[in-house]
Each structure stands twice: as C-alpha cells, then as structure tokens.
Protein backbone atom coordinates (compact mmCIF):
# COMPACT_ATOMS: atom_id res chain seq x y z
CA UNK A 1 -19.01 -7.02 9.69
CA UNK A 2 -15.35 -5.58 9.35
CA UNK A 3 -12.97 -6.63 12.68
CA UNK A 4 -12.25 -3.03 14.31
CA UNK A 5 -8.94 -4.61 15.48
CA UNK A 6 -8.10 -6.75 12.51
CA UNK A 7 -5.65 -4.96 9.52
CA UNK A 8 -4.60 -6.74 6.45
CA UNK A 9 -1.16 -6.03 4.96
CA UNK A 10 -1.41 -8.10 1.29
CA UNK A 11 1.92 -7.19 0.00
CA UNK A 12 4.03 -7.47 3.44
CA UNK A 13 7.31 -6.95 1.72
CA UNK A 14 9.79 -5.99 3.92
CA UNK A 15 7.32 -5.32 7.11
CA UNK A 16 7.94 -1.76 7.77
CA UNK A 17 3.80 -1.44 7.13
CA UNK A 18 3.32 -4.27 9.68
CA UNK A 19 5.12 -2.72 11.90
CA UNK A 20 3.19 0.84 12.51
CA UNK A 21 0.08 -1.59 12.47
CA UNK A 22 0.63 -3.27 15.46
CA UNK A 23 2.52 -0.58 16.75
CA UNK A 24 -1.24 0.76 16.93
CA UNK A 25 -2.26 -2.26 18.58
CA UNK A 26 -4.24 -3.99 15.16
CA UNK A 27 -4.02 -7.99 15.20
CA UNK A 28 -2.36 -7.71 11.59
CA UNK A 29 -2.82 -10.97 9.12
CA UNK A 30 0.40 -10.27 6.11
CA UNK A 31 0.21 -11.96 2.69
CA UNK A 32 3.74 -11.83 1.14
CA UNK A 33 4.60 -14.26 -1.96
CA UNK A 34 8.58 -13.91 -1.68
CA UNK A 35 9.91 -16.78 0.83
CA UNK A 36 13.30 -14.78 1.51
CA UNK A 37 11.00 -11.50 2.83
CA UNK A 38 8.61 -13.65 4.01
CA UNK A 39 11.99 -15.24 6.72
CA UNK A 40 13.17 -11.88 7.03
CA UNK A 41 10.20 -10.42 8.20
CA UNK A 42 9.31 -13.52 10.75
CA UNK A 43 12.78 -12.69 11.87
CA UNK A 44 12.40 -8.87 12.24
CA UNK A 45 8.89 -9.37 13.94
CA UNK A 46 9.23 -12.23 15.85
CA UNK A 47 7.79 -11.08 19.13
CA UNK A 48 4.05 -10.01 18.07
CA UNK A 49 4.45 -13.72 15.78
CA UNK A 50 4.87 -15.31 19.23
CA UNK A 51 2.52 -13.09 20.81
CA UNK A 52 0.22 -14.43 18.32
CA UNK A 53 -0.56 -10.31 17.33
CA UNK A 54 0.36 -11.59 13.37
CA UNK A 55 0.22 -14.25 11.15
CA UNK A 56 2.41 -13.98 8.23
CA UNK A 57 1.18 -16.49 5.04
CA UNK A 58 3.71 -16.71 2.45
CA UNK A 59 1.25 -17.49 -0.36
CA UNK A 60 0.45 -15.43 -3.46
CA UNK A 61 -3.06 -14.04 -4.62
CA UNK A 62 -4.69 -15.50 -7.75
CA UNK A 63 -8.37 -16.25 -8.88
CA UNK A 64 -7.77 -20.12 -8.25
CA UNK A 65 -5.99 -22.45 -5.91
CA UNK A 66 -2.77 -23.87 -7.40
CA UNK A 67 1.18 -23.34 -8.00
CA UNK A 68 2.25 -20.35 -10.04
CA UNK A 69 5.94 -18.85 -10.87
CA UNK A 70 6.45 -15.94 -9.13
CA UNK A 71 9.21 -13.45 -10.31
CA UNK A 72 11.79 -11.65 -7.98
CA UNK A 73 13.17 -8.89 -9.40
CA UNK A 74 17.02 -8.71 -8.40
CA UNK A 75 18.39 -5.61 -6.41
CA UNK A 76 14.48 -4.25 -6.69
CA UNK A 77 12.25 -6.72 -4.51
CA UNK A 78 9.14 -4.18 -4.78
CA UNK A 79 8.92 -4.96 -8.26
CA UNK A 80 8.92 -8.37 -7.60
CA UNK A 81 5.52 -10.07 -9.81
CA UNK A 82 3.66 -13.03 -10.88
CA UNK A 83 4.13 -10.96 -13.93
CA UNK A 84 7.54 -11.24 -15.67
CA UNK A 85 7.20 -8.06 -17.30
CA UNK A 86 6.85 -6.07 -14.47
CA UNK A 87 9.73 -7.62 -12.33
CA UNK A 88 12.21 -6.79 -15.95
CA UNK A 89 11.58 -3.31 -16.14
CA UNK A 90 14.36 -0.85 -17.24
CA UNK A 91 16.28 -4.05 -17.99
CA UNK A 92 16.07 -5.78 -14.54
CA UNK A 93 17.42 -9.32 -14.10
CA UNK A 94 14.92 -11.65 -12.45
CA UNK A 95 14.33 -15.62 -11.18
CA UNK A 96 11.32 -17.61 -10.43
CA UNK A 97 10.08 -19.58 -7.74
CA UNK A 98 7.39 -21.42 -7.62
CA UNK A 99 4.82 -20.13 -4.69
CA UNK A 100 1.27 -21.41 -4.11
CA UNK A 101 -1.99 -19.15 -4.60
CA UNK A 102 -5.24 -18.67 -2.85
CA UNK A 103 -8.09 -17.07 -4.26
CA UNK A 104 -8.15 -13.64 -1.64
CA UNK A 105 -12.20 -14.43 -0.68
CA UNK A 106 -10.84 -18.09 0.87
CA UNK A 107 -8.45 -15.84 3.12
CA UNK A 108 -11.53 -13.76 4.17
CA UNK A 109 -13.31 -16.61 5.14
CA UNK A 110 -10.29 -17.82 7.12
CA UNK A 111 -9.49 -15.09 9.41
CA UNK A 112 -12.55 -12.57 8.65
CA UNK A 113 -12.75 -8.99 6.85
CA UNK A 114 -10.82 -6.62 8.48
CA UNK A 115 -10.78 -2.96 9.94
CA UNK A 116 -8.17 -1.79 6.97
CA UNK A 117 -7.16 -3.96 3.80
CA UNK A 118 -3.94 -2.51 2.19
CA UNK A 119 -2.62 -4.31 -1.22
CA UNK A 120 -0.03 -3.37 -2.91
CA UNK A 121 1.23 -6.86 -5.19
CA UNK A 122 2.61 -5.07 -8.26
CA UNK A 123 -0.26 -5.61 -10.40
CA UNK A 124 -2.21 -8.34 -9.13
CA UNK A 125 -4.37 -6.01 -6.98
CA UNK A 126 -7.32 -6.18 -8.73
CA UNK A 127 -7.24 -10.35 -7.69
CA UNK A 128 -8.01 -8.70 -4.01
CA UNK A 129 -10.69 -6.80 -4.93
CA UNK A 130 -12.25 -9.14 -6.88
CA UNK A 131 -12.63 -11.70 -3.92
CA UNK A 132 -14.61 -8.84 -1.44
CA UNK A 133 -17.94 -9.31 -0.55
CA UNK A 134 -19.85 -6.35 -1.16
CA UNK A 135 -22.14 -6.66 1.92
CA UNK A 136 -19.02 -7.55 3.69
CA UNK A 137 -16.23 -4.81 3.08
CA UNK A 138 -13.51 -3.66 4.91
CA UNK A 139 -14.10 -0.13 6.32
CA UNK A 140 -10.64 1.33 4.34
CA UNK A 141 -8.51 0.45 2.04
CA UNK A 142 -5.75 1.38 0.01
CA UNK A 143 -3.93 0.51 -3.28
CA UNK A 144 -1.55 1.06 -5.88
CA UNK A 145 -2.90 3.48 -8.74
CA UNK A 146 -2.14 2.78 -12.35
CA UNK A 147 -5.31 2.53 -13.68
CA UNK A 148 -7.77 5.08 -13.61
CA UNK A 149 -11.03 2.54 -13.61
CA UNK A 150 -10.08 1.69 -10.33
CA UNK A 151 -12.34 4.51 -9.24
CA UNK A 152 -15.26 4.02 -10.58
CA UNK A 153 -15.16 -0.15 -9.41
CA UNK A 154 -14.51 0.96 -6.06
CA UNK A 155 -17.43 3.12 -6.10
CA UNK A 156 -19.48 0.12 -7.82
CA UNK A 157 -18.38 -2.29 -4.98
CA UNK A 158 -19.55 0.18 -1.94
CA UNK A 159 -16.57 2.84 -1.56
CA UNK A 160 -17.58 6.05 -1.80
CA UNK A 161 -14.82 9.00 -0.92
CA UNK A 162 -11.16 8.77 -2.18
CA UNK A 163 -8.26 10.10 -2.01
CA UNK A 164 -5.00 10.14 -3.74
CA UNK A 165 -1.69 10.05 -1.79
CA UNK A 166 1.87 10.56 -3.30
CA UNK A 167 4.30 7.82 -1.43
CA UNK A 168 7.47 10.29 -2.09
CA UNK A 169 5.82 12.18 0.73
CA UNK A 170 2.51 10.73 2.15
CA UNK A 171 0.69 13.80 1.13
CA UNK A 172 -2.12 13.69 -0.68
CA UNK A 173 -3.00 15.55 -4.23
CA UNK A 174 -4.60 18.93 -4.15
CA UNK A 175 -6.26 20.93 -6.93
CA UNK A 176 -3.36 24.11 -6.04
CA UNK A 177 -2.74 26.53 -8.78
CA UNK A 178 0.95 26.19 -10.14
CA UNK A 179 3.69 28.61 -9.98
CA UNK A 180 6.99 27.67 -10.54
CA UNK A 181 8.56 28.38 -7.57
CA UNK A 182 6.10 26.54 -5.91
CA UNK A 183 6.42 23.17 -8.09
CA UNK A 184 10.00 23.58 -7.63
CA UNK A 185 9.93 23.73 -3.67
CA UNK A 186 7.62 20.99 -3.39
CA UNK A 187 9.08 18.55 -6.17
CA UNK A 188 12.51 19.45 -5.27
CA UNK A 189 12.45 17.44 -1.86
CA UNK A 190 10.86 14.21 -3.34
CA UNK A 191 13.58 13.98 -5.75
CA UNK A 192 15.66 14.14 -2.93
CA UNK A 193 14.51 11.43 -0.96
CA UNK A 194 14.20 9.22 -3.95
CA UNK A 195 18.15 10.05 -4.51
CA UNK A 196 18.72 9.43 -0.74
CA UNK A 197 17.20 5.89 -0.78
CA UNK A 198 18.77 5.00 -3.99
CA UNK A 199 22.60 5.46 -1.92
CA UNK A 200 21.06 2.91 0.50
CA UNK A 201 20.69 5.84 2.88
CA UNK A 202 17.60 6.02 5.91
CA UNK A 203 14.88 7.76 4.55
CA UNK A 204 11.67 9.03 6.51
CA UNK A 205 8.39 10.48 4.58
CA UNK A 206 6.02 11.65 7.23
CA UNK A 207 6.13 11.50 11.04
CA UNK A 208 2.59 10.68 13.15
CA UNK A 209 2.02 10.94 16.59
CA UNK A 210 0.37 7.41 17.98
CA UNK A 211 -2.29 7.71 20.35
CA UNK A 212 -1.88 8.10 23.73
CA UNK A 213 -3.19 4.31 24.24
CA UNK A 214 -1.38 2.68 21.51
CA UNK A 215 0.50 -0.49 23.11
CA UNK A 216 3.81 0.38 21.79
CA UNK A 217 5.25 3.45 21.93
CA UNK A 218 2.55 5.38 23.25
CA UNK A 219 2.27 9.24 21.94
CA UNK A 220 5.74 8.94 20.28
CA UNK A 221 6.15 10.18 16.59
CA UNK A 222 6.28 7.84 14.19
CA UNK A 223 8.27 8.28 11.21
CA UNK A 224 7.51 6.22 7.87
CA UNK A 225 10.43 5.29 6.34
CA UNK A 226 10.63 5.87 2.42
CA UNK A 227 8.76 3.04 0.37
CA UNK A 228 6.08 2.05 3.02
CA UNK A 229 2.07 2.98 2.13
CA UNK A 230 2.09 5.23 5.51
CA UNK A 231 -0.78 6.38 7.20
CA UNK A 232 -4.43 4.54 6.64
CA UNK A 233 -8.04 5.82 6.96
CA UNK A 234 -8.19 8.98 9.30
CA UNK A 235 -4.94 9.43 9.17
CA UNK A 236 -4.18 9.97 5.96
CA UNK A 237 -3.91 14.01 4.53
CA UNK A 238 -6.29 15.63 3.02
CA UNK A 239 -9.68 15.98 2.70
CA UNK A 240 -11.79 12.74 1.18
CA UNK A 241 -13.25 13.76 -2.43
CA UNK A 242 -16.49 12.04 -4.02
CA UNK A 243 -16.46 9.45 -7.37
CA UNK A 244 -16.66 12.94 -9.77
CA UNK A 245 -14.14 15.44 -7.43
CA UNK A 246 -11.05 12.29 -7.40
CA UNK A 247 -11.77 11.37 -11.27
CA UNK A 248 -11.64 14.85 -12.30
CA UNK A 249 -8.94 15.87 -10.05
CA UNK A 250 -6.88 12.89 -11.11
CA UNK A 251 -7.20 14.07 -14.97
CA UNK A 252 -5.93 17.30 -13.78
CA UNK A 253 -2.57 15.41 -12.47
CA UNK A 254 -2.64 13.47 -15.31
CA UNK A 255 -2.18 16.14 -17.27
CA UNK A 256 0.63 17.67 -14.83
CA UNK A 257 -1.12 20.83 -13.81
CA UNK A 258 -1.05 20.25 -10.22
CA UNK A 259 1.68 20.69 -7.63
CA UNK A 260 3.57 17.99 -8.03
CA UNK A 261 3.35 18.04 -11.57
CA UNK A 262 2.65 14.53 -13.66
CA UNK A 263 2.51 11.43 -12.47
CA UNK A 264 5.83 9.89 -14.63
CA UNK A 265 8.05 12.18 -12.39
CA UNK A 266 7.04 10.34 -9.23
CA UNK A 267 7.74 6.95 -7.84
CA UNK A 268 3.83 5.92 -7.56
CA UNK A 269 1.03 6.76 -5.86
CA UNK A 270 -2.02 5.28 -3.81
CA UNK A 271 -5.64 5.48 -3.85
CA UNK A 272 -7.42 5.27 -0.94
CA UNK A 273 -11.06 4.77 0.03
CA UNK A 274 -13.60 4.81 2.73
CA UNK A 275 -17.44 3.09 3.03
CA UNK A 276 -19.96 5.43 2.75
C-alpha cells in the first residue's frame, strides 16, 4: 500500500520540488544523477537531511544495475541525460560522468511506494514506470509529456483520470474556444516568464496556500518558482479527464486549437494521473 506521508522526487535537480514537499510535511526520498546538484541540494536542504525528513541518492535510473555515462548539458542542467542527444540540443556543449544505476523497482523495495511519485529524467521516464508494481502503485503521479502513448500505459498499469498541466504557468489545458485576443492575453505572459528566467531573473508560476497544519510555514502562500513541476494530486488545476476526454483533448492541442495554442511554442508540459 502507497505511504500517505512518503513523496518521491526522481529528478531532484536543483530541489526547489523538494522543498514545497516537505514544506507540506511529506518524508521525501530524491533520485538525482548529477553529483554537483546532488552537493548543492544537500547543501541547500541540509536541515530536513539531518532531521532525517529526506534522503537524497545520487544514482541514475536504468533497467539494470551497473555504471553508465551520464551527460550534463553545460549552462542548461535540466537537459542534462543518459542520452547524449538530448543534453546537445540547439547545439549545446556537454561532458560525461560516469554515475551508477538502479533498476527504479529495487528503490521501491528499499524505502516503499509512496503517497506521490514525480519523474521528470529527460527521457528516461518510462525506466520508472516500468519498475511499478501494478497492485502496488503510488496514489499520483506526474511526468514529462512527449509521447502521446503515455496515456494509454498509464491507464493499462491502473491510472485512470489525467490531466495535462503547462509548466510556463501550472495551469492545466482546457478545451476553450480560441479568439485571438484571448490566445494573445494568455500566451503573452508565458513568453514573458520564459524571457524573465532566461536574464537569470526570479521567476514565480503559481502561488498555493499550505494548510493550516503544514510544519513549515503554516497557511502562507507558496509561490513555485519557474521550472519546478508545482502542485501534485489535489492540488493541481483543473478538472481530472478520463483515458478518451485527455487523448482527445491532447490531439486538439496538438493541433494548436486550444488556448495556449501548440505545444512547440511552450517550454513542456506534464501529465498527471490519479488511481481509480
């Protein structure tokens, strides 16, 4: 049975997801494969380390134990990959190091299946998903979109409502009919913040009150700063959507006749799903 109090963050990066977990009070386990984030973030969240709150591995994903090269993208650390390809795009340098991988079913057994499994590991996502038990799942979770499959195998492994959330903003997709005033004032801002965080500047997407009980921070808005996968189960926007509602309404984004127009003008976006 999923841990009520137990999130997974596979893709820890540079902790700013971490951080609203425990902020809510989860025991969070992180799975980053960059050493150099990996110190950074033991530095930045030192306390709940200590207060034995999270465990940080700095290990990669993979479908067997062993040594792989794992590719940092220079100046652009979230497109950091085992996959070379993906950590050169538009021309990106990149160096390896050599990090070693655990099949994601032997970290299960380790510390259990949790309340909430985020991944987002540039491409390597499906390696998650593939270790889940499907007797055994998590009761949310949440990953990066780029293929639209992804659906229909969550659905196979025991997921069935969806949503789609845009990480310019945190909001979710809705089926809205177009005008082009409209597209403009809702595009207009995530090009914005996209521009803002490319000058190095402080960027927040969406603010959330915590509850009244959280441990830290208690009732004070919290804002997600630009580039983390924001709000989880519950608390994401929208309303959830069955397997045929998402599929259809993502061919209708596809095909850029929703509000925020096609997918190529945004940064990404996540799917995320709930146990029936």
């Amino acid at each position: 049975m999923p841990n009520p109090d137990l999130v997974y963050d596979v893709g820890l990066h540079n902790g700013d997801d971490s951080a609203y977990y425990l902020a809510l009070g989860y025991r969070v386990i992180a799975i980053e494969a960059d050493p150099t984030l990996v110190e950074r973030a033991r530095e930045r969240l030192k306390v709940p380390i200590v207060q034995d709150q999270l465990q940080i591995g700095n290990v990669g994903i993979a479908d067997r134990e062993g040594t792989l090269p794992f590719w940092i993208c220079e100046g652009k650390t979230e497109w950091s990959s085992f996959d070379k390809a993906s950590a050169t795009r538009r021309g990106r340098r990149c160096h390896s190091v050599d990090v070693n991988c655990v099949p994601f079913a032997k970290i299960l057994r380790e510390f259990g299946v949790p309340h909430y499994l985020k991944i987002d590991i540039e491409g390597y996502d499906r390696s998650c998903l593939d270790g889940l038990d499907r007797n055994d799942l998590p009761n949310f979770i949440s990953l990066e979109l780029t293929d639209p499959g992804v659906f229909a195998h969550l659905r196979d492994i025991g997921y069935s409502r969806f949503k789609i959330i845009i990480q310019n903003n945190h909001a979710a997709i809705r089926r809205v009919t177009r005008h082009w005033t409209h597209a403009l004032t809702r595009r207009l801002p995530l090009y914005w913040r996209s521009f803002r965080y490319r000058l190095g500047l402080p960027v927040a997407t969406r603010s959330l009150r915590l509850p009244p009980d959280a441990p830290e921070y208690p009732g004070m808005k919290w804002k997600f700063p630009y580039g983390s996968s924001g709000p989880f189960g519950e608390s994401t926007d929208g309303d959830w959507s069955t397997l045929e509602e998402i599929t259809a309404l993502y061919d209708e984004f596809r095909a850029g006749r929703l509000e925020y127009g096609d997918p190529g003008s945004l940064i990404w976006h996540d799917v995320h799903a709930k146990r029936g």
